[in-house]
PDB file of N, CA and C in Angstrom:
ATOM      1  N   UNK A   1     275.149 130.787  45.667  1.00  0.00           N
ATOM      2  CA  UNK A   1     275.499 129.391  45.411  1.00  0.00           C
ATOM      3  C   UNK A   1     274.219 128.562  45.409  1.00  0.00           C
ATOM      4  N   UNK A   2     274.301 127.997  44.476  1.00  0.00           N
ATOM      5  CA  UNK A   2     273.060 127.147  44.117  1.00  0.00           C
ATOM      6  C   UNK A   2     272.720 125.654  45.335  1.00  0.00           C
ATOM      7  N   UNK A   3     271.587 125.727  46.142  1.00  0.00           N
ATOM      8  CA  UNK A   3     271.237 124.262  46.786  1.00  0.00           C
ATOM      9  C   UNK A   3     271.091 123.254  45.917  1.00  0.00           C
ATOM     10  N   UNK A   4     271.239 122.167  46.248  1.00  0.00           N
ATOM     11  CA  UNK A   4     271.179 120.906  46.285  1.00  0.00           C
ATOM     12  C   UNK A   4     269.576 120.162  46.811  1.00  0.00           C
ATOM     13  N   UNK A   5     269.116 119.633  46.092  1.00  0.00           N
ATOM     14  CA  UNK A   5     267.477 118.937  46.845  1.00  0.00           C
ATOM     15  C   UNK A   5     268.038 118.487  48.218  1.00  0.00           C
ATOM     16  N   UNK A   6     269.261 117.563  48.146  1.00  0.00           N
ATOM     17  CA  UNK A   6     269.132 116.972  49.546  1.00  0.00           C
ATOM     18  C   UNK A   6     269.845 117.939  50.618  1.00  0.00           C
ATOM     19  N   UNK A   7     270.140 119.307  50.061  1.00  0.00           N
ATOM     20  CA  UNK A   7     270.357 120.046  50.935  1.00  0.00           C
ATOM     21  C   UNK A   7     271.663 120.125  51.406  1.00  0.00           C
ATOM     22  N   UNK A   8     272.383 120.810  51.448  1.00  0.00           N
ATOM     23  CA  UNK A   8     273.317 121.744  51.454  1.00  0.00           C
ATOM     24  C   UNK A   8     274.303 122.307  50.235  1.00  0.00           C
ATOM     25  N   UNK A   9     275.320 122.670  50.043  1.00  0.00           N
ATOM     26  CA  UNK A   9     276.153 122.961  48.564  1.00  0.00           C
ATOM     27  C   UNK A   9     277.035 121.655  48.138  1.00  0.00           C
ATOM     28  N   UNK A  10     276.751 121.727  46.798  1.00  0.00           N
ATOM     29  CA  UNK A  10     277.524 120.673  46.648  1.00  0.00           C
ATOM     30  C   UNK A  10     278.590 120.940  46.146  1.00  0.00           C
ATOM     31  N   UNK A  11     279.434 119.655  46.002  1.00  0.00           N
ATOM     32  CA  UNK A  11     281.234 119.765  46.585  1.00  0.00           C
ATOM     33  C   UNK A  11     281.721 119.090  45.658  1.00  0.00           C
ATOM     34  N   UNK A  12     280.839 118.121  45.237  1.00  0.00           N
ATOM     35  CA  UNK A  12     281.472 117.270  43.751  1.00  0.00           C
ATOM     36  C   UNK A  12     280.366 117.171  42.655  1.00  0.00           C
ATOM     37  N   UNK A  13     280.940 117.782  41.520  1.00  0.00           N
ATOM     38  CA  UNK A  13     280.019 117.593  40.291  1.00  0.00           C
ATOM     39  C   UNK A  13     281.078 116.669  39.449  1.00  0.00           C
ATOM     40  N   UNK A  14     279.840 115.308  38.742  1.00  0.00           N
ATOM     41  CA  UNK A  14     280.617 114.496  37.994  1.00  0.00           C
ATOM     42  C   UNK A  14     279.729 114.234  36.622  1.00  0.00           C
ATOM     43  N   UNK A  15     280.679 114.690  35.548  1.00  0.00           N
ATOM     44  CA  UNK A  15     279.544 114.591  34.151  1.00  0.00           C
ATOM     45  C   UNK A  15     280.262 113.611  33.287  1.00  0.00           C
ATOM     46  N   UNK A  16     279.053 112.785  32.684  1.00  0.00           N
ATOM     47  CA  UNK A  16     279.560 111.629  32.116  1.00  0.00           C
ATOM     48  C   UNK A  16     278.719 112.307  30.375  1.00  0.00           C
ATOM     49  N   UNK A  17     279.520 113.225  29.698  1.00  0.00           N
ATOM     50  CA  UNK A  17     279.482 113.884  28.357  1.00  0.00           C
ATOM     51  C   UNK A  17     278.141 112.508  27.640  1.00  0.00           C
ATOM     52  N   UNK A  18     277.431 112.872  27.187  1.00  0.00           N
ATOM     53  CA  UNK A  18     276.144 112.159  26.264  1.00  0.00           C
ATOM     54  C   UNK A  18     277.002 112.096  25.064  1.00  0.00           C
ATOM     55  N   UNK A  19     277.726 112.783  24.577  1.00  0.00           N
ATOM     56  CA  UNK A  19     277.729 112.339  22.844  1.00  0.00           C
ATOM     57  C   UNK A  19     279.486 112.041  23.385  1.00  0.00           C
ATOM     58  N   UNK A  20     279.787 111.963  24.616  1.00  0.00           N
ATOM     59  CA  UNK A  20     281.508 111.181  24.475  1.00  0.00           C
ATOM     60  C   UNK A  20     281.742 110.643  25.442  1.00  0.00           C
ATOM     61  N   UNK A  21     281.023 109.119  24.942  1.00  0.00           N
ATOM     62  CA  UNK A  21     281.472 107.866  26.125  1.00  0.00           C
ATOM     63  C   UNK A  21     282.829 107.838  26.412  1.00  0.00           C
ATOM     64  N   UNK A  22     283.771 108.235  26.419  1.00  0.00           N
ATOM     65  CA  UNK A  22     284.893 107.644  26.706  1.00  0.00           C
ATOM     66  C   UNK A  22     285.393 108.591  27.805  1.00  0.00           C
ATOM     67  N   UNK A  23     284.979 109.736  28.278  1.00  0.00           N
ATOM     68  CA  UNK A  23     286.232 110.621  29.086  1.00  0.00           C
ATOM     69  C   UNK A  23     284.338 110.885  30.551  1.00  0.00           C
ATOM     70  N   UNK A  24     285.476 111.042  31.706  1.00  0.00           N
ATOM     71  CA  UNK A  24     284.645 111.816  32.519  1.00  0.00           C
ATOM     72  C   UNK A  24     285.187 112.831  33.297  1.00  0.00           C
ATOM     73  N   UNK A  25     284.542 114.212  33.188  1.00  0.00           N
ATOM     74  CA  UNK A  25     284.822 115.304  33.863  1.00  0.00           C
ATOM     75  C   UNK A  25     284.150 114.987  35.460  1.00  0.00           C
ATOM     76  N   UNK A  26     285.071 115.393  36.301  1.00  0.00           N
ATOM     77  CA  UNK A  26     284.843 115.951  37.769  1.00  0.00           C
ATOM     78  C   UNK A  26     285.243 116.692  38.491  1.00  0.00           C
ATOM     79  N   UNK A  27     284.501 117.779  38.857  1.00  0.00           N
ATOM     80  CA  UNK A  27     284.734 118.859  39.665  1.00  0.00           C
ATOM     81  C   UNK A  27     284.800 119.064  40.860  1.00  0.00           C
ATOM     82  N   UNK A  28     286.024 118.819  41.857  1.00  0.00           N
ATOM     83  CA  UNK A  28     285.439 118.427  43.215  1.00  0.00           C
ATOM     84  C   UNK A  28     286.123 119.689  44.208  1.00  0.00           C
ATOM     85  N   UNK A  29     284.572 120.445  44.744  1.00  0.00           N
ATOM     86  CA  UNK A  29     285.264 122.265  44.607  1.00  0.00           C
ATOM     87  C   UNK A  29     286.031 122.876  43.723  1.00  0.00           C
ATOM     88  N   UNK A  30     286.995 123.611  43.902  1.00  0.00           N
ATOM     89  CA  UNK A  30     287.403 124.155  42.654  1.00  0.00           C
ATOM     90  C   UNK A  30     288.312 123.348  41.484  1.00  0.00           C
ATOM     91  N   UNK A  31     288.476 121.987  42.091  1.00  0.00           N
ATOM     92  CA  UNK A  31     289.352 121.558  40.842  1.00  0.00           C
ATOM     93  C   UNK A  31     288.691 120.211  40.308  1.00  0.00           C
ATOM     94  N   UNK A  32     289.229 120.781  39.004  1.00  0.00           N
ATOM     95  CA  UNK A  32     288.614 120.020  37.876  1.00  0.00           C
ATOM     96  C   UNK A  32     289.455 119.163  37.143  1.00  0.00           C
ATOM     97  N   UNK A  33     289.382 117.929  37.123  1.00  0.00           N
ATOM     98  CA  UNK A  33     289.734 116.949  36.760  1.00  0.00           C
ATOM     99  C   UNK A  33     289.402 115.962  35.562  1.00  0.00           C
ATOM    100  N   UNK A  34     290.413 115.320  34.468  1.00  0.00           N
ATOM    101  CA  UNK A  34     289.024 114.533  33.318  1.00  0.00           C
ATOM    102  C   UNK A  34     289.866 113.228  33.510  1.00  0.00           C
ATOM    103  N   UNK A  35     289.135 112.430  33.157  1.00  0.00           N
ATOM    104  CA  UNK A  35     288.925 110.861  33.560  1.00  0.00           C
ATOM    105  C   UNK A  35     289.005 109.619  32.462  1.00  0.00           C
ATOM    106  N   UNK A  36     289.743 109.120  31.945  1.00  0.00           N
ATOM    107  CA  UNK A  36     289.248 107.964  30.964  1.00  0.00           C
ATOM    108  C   UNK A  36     287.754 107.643  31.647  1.00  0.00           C
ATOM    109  N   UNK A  37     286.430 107.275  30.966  1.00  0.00           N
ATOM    110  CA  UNK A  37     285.286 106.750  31.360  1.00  0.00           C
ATOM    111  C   UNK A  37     285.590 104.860  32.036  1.00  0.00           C
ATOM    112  N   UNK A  38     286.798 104.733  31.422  1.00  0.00           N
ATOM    113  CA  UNK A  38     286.693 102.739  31.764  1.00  0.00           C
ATOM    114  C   UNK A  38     287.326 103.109  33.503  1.00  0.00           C
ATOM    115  N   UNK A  39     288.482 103.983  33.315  1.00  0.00           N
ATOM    116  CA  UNK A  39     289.005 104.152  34.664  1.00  0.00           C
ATOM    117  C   UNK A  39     287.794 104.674  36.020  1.00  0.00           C
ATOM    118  N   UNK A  40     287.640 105.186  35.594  1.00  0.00           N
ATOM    119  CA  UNK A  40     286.695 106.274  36.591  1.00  0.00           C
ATOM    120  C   UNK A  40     285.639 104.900  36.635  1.00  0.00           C
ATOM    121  N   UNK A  41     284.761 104.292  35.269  1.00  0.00           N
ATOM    122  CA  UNK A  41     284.009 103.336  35.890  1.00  0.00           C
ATOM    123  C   UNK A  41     284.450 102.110  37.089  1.00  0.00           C
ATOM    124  N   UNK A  42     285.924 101.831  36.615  1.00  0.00           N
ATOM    125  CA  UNK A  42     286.105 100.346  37.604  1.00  0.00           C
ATOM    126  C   UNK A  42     286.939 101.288  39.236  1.00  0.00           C
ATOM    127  N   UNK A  43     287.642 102.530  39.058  1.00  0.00           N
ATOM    128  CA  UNK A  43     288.175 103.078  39.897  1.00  0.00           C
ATOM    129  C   UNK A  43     287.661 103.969  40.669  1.00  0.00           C
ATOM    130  N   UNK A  44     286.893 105.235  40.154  1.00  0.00           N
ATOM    131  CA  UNK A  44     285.990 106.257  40.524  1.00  0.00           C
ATOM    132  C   UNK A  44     287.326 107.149  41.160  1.00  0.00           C
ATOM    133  N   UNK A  45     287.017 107.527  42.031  1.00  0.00           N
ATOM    134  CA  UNK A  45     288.261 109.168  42.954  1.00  0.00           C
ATOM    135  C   UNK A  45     289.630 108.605  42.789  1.00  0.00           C
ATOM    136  N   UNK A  46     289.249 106.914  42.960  1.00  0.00           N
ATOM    137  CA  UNK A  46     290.849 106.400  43.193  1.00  0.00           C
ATOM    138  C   UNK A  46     291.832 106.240  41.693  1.00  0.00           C
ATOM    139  N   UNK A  47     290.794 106.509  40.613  1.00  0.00           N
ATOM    140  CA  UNK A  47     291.713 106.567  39.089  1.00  0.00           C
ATOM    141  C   UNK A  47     292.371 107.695  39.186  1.00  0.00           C
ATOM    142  N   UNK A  48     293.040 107.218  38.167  1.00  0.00           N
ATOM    143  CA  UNK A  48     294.515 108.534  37.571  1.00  0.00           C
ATOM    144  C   UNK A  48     293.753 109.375  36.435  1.00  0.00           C
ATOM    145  N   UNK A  49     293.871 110.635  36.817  1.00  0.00           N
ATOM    146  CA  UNK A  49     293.190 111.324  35.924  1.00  0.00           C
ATOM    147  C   UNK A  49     294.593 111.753  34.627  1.00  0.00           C
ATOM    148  N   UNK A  50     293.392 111.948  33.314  1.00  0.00           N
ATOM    149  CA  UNK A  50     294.402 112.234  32.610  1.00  0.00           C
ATOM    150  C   UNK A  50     294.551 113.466  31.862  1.00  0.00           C
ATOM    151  N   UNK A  51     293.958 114.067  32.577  1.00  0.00           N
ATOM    152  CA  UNK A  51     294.600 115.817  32.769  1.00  0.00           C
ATOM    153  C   UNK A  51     293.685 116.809  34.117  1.00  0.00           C
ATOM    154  N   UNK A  52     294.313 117.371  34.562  1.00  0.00           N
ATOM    155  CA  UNK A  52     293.866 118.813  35.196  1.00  0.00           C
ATOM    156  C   UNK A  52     293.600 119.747  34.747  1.00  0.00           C
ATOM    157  N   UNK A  53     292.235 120.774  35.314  1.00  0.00           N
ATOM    158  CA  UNK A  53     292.351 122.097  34.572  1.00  0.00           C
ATOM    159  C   UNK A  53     293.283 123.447  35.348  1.00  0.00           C
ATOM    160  N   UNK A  54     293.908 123.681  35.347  1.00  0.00           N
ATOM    161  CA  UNK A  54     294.238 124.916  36.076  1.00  0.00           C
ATOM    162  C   UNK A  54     293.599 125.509  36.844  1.00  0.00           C
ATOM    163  N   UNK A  55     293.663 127.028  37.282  1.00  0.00           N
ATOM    164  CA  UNK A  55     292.667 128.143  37.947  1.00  0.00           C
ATOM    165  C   UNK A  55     292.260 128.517  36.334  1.00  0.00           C
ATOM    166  N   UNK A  56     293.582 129.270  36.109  1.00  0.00           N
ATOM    167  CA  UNK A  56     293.472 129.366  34.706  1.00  0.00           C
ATOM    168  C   UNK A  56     292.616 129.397  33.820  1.00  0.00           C
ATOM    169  N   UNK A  57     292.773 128.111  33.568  1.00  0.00           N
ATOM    170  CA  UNK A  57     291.866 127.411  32.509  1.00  0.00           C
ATOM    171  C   UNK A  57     290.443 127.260  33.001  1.00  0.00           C
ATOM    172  N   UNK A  58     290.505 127.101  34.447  1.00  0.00           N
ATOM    173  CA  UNK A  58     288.851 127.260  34.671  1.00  0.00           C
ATOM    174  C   UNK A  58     287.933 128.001  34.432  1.00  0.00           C
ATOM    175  N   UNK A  59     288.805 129.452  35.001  1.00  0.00           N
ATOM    176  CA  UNK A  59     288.338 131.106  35.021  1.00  0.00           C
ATOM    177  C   UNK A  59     287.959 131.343  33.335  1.00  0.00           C
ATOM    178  N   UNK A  60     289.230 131.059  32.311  1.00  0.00           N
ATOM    179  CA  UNK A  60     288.797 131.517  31.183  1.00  0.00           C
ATOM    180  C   UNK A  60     287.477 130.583  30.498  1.00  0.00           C
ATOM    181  N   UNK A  61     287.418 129.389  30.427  1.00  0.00           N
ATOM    182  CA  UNK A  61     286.555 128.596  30.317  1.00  0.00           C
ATOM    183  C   UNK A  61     284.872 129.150  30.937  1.00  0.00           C
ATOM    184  N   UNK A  62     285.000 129.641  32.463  1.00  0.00           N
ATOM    185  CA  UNK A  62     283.878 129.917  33.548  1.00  0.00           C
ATOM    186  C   UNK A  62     283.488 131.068  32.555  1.00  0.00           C
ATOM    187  N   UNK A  63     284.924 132.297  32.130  1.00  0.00           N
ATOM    188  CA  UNK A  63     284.457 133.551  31.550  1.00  0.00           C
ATOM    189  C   UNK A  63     283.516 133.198  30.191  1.00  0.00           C
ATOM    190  N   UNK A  64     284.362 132.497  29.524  1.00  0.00           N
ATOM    191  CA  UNK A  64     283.828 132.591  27.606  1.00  0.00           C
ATOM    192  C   UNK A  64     282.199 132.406  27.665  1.00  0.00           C
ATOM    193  N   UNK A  65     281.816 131.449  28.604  1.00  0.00           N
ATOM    194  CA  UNK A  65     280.677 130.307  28.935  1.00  0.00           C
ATOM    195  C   UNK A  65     279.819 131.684  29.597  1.00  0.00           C
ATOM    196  N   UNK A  66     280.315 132.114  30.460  1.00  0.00           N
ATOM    197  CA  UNK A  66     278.870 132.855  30.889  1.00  0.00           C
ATOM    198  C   UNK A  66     278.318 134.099  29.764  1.00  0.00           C
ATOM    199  N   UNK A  67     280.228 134.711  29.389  1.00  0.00           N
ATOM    200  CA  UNK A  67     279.374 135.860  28.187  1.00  0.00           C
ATOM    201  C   UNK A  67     278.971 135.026  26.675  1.00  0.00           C
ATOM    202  N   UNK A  68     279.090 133.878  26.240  1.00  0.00           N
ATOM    203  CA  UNK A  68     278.265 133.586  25.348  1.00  0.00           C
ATOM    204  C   UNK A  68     277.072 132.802  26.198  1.00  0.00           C
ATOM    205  N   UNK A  69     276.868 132.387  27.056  1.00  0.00           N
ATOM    206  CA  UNK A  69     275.542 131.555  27.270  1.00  0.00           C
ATOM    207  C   UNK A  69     274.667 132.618  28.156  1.00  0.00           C
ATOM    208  N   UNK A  70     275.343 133.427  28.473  1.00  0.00           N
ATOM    209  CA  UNK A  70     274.488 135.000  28.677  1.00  0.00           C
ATOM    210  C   UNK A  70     274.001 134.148  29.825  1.00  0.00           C
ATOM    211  N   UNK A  71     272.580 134.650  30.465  1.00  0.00           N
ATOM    212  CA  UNK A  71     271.574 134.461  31.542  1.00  0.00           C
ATOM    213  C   UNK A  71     271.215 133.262  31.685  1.00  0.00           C
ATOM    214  N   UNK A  72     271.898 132.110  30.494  1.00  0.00           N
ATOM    215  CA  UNK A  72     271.263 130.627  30.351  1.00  0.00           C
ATOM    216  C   UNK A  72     272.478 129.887  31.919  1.00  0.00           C
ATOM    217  N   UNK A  73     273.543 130.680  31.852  1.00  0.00           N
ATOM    218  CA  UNK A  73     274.645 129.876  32.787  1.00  0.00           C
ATOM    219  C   UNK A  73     273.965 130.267  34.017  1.00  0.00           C
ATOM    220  N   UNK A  74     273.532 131.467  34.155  1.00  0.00           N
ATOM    221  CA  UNK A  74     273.386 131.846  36.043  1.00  0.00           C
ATOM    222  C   UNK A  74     272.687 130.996  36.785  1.00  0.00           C
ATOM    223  N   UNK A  75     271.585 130.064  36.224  1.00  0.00           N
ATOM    224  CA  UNK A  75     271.485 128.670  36.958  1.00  0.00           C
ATOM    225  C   UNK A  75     271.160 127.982  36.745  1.00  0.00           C
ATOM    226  N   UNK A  76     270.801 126.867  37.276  1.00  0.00           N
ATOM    227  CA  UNK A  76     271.015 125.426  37.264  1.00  0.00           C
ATOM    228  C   UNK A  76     269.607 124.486  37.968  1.00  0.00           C
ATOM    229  N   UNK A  77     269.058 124.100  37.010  1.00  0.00           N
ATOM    230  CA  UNK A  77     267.913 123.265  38.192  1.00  0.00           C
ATOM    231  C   UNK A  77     268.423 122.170  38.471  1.00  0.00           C
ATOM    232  N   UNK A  78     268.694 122.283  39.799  1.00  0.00           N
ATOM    233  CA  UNK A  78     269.438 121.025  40.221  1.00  0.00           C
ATOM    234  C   UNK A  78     268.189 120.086  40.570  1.00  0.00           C
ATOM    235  N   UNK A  79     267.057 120.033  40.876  1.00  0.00           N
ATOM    236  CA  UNK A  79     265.883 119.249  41.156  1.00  0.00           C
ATOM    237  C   UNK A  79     265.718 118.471  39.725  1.00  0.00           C
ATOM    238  N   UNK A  80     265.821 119.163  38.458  1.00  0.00           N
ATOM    239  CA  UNK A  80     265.823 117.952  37.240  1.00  0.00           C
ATOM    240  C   UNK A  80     266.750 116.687  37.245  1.00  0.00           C
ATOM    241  N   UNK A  81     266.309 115.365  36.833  1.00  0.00           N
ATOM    242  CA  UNK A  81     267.342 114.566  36.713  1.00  0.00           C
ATOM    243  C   UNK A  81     268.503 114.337  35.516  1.00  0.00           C
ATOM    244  N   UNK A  82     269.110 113.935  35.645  1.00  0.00           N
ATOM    245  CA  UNK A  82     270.181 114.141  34.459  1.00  0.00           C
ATOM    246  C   UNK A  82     271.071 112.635  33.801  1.00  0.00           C
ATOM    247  N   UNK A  83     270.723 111.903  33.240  1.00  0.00           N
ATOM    248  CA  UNK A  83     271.651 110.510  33.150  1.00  0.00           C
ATOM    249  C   UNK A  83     273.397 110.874  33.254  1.00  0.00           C
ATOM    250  N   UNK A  84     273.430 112.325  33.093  1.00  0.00           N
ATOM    251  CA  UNK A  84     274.866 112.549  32.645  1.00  0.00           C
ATOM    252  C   UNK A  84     275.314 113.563  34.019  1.00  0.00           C
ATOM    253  N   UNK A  85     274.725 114.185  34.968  1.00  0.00           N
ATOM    254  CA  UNK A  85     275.680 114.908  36.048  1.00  0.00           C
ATOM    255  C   UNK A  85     274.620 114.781  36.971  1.00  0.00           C
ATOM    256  N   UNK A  86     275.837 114.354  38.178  1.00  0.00           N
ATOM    257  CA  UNK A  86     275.482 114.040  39.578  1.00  0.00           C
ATOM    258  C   UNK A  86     276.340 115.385  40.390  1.00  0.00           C
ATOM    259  N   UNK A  87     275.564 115.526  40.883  1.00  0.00           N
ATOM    260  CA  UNK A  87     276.107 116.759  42.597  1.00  0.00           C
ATOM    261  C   UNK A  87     275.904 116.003  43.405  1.00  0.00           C
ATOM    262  N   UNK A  88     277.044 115.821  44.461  1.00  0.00           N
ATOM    263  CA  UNK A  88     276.906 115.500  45.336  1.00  0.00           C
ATOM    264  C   UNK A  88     277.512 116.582  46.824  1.00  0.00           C
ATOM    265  N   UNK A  89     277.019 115.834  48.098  1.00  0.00           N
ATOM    266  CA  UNK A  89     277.291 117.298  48.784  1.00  0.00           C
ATOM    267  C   UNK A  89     277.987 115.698  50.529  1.00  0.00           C
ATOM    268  N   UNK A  90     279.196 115.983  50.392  1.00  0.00           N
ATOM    269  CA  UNK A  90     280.130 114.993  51.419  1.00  0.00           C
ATOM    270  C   UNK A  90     280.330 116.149  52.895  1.00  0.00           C
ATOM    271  N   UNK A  91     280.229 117.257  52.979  1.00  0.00           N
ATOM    272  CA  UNK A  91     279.534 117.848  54.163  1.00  0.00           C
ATOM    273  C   UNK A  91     278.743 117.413  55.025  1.00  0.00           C
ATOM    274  N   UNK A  92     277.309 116.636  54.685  1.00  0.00           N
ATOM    275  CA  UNK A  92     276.669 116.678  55.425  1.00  0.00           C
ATOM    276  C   UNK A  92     276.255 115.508  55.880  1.00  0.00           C
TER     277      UNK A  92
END
């Protein structure tokens, strides 16, 4: 499991898509959630999401992604900055 700069694992990933202002994905541990972007901006955790992903849908999604992105998925520099995904880690 990949660290976090400020140290420990993180627990919520939130991506705000570059080429699609309007929706936001968040992952908070295993479930994944998508977001109108206006809701999530004026609401954040407390908006109504407007869909869930399954286990399901995660697993097959997690599968397709690692055998086409091959060795590019196994990690992640989380030390780069990103305008579009935040980790955060509410553990610690």
């Amino acid at each position: 499991m990949p660290i976090i700069p400020e140290g420990g694992i993180p627990s919520r990933l939130v991506m705000h898509p570059l080429t699609g202002p309007t929706i936001v994905i968040c992952a908070e541990g295993p479930e994944v959630a998508v977001f109108r972007r206006e809701d999530w901006d004026a609401l954040g955790m407390e908006a109504t999401p407007i869909a869930y992903l399954t286990r399901d849908e995660i697993n097959a999604l997690t599968g397709f992604l690692r055998y086409w992105r091959g060795a590019e998925i196994e990690g992640f520099d989380f030390t780069s900055p990103s305008p579009s995904i935040t980790f955060e880690d509410y553990r610690t």
